[in-house]
N, C-alpha and C. Protein backbone atom coordinates (compact mmCIF):
# COMPACT_ATOMS: atom_id res chain seq x y z
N UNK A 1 60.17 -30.10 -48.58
CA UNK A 1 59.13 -29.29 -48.02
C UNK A 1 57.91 -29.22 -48.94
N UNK A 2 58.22 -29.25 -49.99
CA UNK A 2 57.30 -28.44 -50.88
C UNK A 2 56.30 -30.45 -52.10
N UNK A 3 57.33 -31.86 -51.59
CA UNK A 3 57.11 -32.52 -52.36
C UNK A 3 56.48 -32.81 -52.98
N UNK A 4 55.11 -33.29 -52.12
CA UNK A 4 53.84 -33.42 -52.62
C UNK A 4 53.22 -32.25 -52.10
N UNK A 5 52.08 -32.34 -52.77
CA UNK A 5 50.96 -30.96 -52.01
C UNK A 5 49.55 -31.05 -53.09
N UNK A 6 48.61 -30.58 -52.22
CA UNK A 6 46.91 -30.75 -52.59
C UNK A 6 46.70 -29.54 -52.72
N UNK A 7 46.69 -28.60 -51.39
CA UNK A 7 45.89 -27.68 -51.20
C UNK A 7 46.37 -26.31 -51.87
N UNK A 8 45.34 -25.51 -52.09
CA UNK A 8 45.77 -24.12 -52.23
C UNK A 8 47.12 -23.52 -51.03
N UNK A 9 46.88 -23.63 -49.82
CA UNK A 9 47.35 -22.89 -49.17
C UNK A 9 48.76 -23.44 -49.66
N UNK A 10 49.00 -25.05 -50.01
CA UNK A 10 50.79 -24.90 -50.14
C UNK A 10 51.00 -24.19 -51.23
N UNK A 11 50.32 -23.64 -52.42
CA UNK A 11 50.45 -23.18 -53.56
C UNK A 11 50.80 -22.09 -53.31
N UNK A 12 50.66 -21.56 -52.13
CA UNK A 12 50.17 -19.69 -52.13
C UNK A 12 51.67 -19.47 -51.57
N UNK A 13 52.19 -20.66 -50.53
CA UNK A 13 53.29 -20.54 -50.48
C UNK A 13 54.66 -20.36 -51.46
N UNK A 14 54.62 -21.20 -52.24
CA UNK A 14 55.30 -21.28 -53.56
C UNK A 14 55.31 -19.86 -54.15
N UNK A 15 54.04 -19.23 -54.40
CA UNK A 15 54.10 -18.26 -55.19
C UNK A 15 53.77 -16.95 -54.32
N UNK A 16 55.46 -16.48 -53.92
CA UNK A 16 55.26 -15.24 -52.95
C UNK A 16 54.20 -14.13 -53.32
N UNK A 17 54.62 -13.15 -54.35
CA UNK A 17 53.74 -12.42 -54.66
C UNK A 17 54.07 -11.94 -55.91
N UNK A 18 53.25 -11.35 -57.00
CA UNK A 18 53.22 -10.92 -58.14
C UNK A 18 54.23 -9.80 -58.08
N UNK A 19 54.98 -9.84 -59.13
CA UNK A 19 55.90 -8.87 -58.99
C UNK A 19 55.44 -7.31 -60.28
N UNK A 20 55.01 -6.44 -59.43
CA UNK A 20 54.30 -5.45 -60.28
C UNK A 20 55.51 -4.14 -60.34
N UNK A 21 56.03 -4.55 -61.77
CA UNK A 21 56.68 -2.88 -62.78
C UNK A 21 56.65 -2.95 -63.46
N UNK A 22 57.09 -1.46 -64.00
CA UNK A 22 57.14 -1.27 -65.38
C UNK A 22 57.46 -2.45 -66.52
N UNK A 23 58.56 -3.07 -66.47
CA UNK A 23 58.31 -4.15 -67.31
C UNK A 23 57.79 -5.39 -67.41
N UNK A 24 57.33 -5.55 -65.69
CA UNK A 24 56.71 -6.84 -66.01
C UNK A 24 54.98 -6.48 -66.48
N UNK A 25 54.66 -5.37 -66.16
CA UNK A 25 53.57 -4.91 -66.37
C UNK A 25 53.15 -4.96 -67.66
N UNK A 26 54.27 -4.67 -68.47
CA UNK A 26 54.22 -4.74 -70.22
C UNK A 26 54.20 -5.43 -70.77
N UNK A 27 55.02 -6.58 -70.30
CA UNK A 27 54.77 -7.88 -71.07
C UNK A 27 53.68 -8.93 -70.56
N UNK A 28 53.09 -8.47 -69.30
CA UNK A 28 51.69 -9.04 -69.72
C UNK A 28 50.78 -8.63 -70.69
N UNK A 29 50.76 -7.42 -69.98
CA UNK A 29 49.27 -6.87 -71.15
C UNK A 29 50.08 -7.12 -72.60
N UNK A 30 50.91 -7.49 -73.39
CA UNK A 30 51.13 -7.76 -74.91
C UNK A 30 51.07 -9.18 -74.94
N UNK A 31 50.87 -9.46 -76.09
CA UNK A 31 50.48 -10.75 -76.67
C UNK A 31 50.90 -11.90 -76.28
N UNK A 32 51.84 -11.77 -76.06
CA UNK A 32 52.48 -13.41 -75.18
C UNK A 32 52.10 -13.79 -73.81
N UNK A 33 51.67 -12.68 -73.45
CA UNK A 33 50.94 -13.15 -71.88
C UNK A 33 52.21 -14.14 -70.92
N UNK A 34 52.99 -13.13 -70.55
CA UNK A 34 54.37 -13.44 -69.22
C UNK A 34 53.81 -12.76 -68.12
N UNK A 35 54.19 -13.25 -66.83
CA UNK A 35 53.09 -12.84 -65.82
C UNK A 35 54.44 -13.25 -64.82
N UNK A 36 55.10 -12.23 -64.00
CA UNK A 36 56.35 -12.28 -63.25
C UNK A 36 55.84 -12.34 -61.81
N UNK A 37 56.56 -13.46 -61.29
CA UNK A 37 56.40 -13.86 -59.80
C UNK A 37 57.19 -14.14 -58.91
N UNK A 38 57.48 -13.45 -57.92
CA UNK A 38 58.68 -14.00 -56.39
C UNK A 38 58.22 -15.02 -56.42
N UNK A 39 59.00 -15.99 -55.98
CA UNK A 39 58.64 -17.13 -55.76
C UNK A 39 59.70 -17.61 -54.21
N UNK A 40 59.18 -18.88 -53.89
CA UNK A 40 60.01 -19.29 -52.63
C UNK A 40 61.55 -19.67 -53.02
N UNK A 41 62.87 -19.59 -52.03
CA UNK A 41 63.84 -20.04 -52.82
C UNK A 41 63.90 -21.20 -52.90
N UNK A 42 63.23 -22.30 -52.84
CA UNK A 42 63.07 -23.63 -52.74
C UNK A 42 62.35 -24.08 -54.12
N UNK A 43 61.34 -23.15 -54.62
CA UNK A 43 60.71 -23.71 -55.67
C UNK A 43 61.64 -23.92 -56.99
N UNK A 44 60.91 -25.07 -57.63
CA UNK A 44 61.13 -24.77 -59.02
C UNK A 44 59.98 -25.10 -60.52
N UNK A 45 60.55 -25.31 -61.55
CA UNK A 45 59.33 -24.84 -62.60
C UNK A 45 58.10 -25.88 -62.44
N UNK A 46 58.33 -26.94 -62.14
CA UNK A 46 57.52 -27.77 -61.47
C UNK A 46 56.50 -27.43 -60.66
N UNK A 47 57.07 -26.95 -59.45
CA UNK A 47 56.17 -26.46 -58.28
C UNK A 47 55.26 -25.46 -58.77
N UNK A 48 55.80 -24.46 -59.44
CA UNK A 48 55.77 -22.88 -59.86
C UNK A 48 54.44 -23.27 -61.10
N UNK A 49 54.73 -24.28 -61.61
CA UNK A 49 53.69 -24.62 -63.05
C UNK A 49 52.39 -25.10 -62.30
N UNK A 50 52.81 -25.92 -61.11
CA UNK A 50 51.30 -26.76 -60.49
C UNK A 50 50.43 -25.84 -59.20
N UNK A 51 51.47 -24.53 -58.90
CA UNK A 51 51.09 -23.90 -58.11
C UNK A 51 49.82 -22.88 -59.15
N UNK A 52 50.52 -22.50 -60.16
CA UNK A 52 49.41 -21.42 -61.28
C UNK A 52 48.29 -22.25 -61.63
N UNK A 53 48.58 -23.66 -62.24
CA UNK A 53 47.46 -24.42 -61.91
C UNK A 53 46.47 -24.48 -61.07
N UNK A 54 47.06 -24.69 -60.05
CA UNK A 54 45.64 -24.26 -58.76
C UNK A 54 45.12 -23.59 -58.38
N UNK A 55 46.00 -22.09 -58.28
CA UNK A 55 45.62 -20.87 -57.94
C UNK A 55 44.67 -19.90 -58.88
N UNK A 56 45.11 -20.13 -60.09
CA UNK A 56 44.73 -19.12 -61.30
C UNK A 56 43.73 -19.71 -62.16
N UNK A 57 43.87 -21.16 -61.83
CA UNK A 57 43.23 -21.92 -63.05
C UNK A 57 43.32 -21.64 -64.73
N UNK A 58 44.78 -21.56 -65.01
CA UNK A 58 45.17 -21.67 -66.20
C UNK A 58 45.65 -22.92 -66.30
N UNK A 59 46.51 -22.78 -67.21
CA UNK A 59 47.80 -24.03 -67.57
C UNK A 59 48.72 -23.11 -68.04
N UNK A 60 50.19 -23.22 -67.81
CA UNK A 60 51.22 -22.45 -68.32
C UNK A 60 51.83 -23.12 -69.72
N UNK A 61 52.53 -22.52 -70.72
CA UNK A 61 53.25 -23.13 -71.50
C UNK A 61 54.51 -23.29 -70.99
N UNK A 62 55.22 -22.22 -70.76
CA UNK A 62 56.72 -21.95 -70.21
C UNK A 62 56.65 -21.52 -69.27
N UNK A 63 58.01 -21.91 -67.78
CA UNK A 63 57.97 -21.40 -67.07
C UNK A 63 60.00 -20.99 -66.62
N UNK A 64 60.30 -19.97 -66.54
CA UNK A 64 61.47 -19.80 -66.95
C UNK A 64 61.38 -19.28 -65.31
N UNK A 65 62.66 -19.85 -64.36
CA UNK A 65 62.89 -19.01 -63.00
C UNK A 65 64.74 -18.37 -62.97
N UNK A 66 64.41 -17.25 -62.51
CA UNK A 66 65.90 -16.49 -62.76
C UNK A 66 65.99 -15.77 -60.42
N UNK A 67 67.41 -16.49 -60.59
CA UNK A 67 67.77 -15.65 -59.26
C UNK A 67 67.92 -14.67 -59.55
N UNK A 68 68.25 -13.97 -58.39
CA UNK A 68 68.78 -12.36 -58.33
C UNK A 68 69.72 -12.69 -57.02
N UNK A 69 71.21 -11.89 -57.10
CA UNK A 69 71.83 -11.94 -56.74
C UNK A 69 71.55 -10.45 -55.61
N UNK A 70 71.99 -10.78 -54.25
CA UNK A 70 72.18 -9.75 -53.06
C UNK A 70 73.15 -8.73 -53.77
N UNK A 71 72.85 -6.98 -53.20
CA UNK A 71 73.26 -6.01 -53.76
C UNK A 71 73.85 -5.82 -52.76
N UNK A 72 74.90 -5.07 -52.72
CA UNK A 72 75.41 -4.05 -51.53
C UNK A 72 75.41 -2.93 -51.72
N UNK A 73 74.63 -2.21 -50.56
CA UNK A 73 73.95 -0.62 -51.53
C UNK A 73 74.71 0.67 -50.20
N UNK A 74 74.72 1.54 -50.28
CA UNK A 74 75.32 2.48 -49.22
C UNK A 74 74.25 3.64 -49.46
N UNK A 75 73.64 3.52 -48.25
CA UNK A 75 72.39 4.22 -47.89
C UNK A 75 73.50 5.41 -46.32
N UNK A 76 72.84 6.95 -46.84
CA UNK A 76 72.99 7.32 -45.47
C UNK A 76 74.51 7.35 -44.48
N UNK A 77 74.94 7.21 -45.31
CA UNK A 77 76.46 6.79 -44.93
C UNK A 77 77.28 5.58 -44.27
N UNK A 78 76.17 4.21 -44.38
CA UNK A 78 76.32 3.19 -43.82
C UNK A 78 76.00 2.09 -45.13
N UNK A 79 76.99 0.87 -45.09
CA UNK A 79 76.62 -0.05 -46.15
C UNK A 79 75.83 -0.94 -45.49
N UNK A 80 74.74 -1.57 -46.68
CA UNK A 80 73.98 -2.48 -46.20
C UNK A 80 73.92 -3.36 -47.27
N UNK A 81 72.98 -4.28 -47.55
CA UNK A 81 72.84 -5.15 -48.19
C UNK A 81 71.06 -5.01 -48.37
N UNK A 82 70.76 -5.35 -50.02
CA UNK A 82 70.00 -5.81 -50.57
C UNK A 82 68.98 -7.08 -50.94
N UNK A 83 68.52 -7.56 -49.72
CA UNK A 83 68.44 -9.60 -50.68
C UNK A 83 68.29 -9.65 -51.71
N UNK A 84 68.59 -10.82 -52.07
CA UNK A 84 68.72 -11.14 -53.74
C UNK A 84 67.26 -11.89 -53.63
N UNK A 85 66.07 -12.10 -54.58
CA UNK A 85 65.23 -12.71 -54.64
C UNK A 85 65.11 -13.96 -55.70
N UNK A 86 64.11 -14.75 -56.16
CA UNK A 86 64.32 -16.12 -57.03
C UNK A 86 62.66 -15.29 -57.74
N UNK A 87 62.85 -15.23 -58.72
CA UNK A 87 61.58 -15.42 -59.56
C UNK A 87 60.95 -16.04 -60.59
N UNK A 88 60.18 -15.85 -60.92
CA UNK A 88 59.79 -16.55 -61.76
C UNK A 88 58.88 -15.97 -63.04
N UNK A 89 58.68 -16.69 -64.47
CA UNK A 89 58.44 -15.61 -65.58
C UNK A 89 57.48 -16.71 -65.99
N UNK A 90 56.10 -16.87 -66.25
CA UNK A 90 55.05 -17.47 -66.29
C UNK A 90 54.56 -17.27 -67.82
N UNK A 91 54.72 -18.61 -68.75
CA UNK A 91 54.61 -17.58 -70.23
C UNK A 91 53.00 -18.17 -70.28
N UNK A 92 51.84 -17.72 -71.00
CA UNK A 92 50.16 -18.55 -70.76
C UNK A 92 50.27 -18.14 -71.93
N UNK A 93 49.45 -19.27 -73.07
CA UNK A 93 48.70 -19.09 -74.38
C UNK A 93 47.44 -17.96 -74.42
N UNK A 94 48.26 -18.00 -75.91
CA UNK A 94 47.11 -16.59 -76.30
C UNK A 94 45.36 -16.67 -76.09
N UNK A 95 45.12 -15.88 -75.14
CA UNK A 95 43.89 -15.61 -74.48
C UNK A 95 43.54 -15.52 -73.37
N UNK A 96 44.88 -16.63 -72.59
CA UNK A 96 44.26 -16.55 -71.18
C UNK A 96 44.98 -15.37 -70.79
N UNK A 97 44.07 -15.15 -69.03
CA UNK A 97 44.88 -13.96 -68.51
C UNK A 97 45.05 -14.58 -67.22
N UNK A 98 45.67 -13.70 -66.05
CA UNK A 98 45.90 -14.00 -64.67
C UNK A 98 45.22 -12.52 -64.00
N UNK A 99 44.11 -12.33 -63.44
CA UNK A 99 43.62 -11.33 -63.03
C UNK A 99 44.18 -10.97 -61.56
N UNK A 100 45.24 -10.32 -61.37
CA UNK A 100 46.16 -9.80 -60.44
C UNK A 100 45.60 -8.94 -59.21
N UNK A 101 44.79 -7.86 -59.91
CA UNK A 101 44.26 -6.96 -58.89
C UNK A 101 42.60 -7.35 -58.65
């Protein structure tokens, strides 16, 4: 799906959406500049490296992707389930940034 690609729009696909908390929030703003992202479950550091490329106009150094495993949570007196998501941890040399908001 994802083999080749030009445009922004397949990029935007790749990279679901910025994942904003408390800790990913922190380790951007400090010195190493890690910048945490959902990503599609199809991608990998490849896609994920040429997608920030296009979109952000950086270059990444490291790009580290970690699943998350489905929860089973009991809400309300009924069990349900959690999806598990695929993300991704975007490491950029000292200076650049990724302007999010």
């Amino acid at each position: 799906m994802f083999k080749h690609y030009n445009n922004i729009n397949t990029a935007s696909i790749v990279l679901t959406r910025p994942r904003i908390t408390e800790k990913a929030t922190a380790l951007a703003s400090t010195e190493a500049g890690v910048y945490t992202f959902e990503v599609s479950a199809r991608a990998n550091k490849v896609l994920v490296a040429d997608a920030v490329k296009k979109l952000f106009k950086v270059t990444p150094v490291k790009v580290n992707i970690i699943n998350t495993k489905a929860k089973t949570v009991f809400r309300r007196g009924k069990v349900g389930t959690v999806g598990g998501i695929k993300k991704a941890m975007i490491y950029l040399k000292k200076g650049d940034k990724i302007d999010l908001i």
